[in-house]
C-alpha atoms as a PDB file:
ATOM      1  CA  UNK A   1     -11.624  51.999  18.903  1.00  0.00           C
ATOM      2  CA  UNK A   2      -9.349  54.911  20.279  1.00  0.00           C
ATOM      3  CA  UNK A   3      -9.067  56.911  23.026  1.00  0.00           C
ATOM      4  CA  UNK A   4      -7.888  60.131  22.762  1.00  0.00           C
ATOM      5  CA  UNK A   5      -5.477  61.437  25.367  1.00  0.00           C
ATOM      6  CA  UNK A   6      -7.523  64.604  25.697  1.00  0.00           C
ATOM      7  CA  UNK A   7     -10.249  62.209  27.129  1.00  0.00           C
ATOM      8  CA  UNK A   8      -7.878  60.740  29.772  1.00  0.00           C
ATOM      9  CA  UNK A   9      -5.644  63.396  31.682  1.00  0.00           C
ATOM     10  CA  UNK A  10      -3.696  59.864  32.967  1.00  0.00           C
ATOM     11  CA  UNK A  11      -2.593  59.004  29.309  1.00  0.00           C
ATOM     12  CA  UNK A  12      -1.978  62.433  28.154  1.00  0.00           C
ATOM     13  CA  UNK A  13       1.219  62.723  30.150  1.00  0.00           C
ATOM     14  CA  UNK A  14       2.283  59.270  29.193  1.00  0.00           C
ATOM     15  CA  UNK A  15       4.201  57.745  26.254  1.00  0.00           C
ATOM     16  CA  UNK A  16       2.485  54.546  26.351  1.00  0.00           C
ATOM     17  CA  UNK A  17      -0.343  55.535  23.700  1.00  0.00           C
ATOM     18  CA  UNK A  18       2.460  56.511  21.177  1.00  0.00           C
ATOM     19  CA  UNK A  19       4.265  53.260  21.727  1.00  0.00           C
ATOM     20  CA  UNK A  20       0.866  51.309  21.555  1.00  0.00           C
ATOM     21  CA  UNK A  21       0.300  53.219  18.041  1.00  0.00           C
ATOM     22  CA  UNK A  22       3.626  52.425  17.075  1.00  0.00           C
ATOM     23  CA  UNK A  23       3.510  49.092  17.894  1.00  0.00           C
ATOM     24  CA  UNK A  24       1.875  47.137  14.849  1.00  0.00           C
ATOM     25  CA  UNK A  25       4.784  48.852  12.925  1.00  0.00           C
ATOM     26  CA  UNK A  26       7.421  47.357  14.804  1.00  0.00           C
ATOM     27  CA  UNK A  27       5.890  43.991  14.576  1.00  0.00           C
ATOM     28  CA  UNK A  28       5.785  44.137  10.700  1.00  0.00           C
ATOM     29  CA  UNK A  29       8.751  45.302  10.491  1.00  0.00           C
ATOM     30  CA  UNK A  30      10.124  42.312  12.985  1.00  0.00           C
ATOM     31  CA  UNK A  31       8.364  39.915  10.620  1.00  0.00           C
ATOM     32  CA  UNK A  32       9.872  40.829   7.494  1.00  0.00           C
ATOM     33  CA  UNK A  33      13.910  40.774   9.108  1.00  0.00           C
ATOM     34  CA  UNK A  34      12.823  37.473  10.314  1.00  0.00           C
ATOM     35  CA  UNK A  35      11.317  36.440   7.015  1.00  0.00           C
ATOM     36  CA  UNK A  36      14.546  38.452   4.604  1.00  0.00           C
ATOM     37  CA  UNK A  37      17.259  36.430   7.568  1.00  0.00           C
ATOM     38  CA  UNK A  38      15.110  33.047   7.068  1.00  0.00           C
ATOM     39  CA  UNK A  39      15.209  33.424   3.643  1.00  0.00           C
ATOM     40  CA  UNK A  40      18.920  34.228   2.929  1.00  0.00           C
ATOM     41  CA  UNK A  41      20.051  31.383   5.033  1.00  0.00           C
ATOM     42  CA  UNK A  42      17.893  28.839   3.720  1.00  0.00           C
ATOM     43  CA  UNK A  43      17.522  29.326  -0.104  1.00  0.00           C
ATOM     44  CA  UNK A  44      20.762  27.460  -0.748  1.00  0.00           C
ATOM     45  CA  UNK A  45      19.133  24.766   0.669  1.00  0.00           C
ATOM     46  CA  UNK A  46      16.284  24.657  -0.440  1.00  0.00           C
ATOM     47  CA  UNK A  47      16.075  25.505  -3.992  1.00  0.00           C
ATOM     48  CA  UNK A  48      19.650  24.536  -5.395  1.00  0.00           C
ATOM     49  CA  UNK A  49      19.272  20.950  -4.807  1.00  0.00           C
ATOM     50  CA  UNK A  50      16.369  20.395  -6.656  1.00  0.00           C
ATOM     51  CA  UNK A  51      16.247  23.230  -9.626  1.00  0.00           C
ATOM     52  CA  UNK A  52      18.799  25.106 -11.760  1.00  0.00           C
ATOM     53  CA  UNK A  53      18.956  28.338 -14.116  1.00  0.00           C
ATOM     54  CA  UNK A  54      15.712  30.098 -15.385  1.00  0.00           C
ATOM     55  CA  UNK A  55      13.319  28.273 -12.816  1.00  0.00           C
ATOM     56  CA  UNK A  56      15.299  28.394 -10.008  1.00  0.00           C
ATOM     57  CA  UNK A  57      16.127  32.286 -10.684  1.00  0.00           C
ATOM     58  CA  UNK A  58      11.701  32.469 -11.358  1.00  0.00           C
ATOM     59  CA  UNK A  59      11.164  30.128  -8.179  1.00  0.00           C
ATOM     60  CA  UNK A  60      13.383  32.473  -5.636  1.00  0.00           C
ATOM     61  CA  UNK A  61      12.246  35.491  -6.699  1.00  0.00           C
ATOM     62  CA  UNK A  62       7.996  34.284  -6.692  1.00  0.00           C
ATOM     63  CA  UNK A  63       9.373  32.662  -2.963  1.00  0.00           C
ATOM     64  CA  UNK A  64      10.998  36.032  -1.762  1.00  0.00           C
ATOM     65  CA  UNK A  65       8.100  38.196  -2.260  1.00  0.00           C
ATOM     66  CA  UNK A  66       5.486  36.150  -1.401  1.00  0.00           C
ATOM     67  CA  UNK A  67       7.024  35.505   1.569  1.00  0.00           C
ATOM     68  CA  UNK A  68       7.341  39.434   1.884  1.00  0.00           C
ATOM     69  CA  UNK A  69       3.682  39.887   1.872  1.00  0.00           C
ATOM     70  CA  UNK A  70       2.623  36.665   4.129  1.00  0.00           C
ATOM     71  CA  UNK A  71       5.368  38.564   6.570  1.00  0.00           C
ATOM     72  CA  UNK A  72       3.482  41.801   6.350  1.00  0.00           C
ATOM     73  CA  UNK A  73       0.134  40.331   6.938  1.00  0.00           C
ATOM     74  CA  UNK A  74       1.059  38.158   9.648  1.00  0.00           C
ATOM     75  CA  UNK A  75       3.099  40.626  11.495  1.00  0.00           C
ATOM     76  CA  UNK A  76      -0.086  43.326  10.752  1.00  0.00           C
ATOM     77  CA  UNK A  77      -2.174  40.569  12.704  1.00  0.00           C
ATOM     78  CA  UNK A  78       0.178  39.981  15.139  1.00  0.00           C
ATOM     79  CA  UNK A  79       1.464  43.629  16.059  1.00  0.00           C
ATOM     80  CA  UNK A  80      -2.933  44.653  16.438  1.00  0.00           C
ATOM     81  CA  UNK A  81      -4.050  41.887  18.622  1.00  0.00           C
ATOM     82  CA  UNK A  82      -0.870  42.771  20.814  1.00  0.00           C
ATOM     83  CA  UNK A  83      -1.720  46.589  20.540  1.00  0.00           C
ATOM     84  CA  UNK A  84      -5.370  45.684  21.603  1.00  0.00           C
ATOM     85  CA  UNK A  85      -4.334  43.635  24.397  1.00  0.00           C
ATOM     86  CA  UNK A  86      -1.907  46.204  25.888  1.00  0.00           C
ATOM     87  CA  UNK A  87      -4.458  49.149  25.591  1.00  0.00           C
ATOM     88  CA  UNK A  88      -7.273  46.951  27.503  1.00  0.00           C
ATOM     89  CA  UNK A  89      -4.723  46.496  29.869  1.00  0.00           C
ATOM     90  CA  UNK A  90      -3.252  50.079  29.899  1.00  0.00           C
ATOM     91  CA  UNK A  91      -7.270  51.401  30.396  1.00  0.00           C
ATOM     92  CA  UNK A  92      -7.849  48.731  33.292  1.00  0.00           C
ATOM     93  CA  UNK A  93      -4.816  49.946  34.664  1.00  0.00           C
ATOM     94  CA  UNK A  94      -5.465  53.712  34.896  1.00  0.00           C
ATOM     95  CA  UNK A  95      -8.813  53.179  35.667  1.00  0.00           C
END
């Protein structure tokens, strides 16, 4: 569900709709610093104790990326509810 800005002379003049469509990026791309930062401080921890050479070299890379792509799809979840929730509120607003 869009609006365009041609159908609202309010929101044509405004750069909320471009920071609304912008906004699901941002979020992702929050995510996965928070998810790269988590990682590098923790792995240390985590996988040295417990696991040397080959498997621990197979375990943080398989760790790393899958943690890459739970980032994305959270933060994709995330960044549209919030982008849904701040155009209802940008509509009842103008309205």
């Amino acid at each position: 569900m869009t609006i365009r800005s041609q159908d609202d002379p309010v929101l044509e003049n405004s750069c909320g709709e471009r920071i609304l469509s912008a906004l699901t990026f941002i979020i992702v791309i929050v995510c996965l610093g928070l998810w790269i930062t988590a990682f590098l401080l923790l792995k240390d921890h985590l996988f040295a104790e417990n696991f040397s050479g080959n498997i621990l070299t197979n375990l943080t890379c398989l760790t790393f990326f899958g943690g890459l792509v739970i980032a994305i799809f959270v933060g994709a979840l995330a960044g549209n509810s919030l982008r849904r929730t701040f155009w209802k509120m940008l509509i009842q607003r103008k309205k």
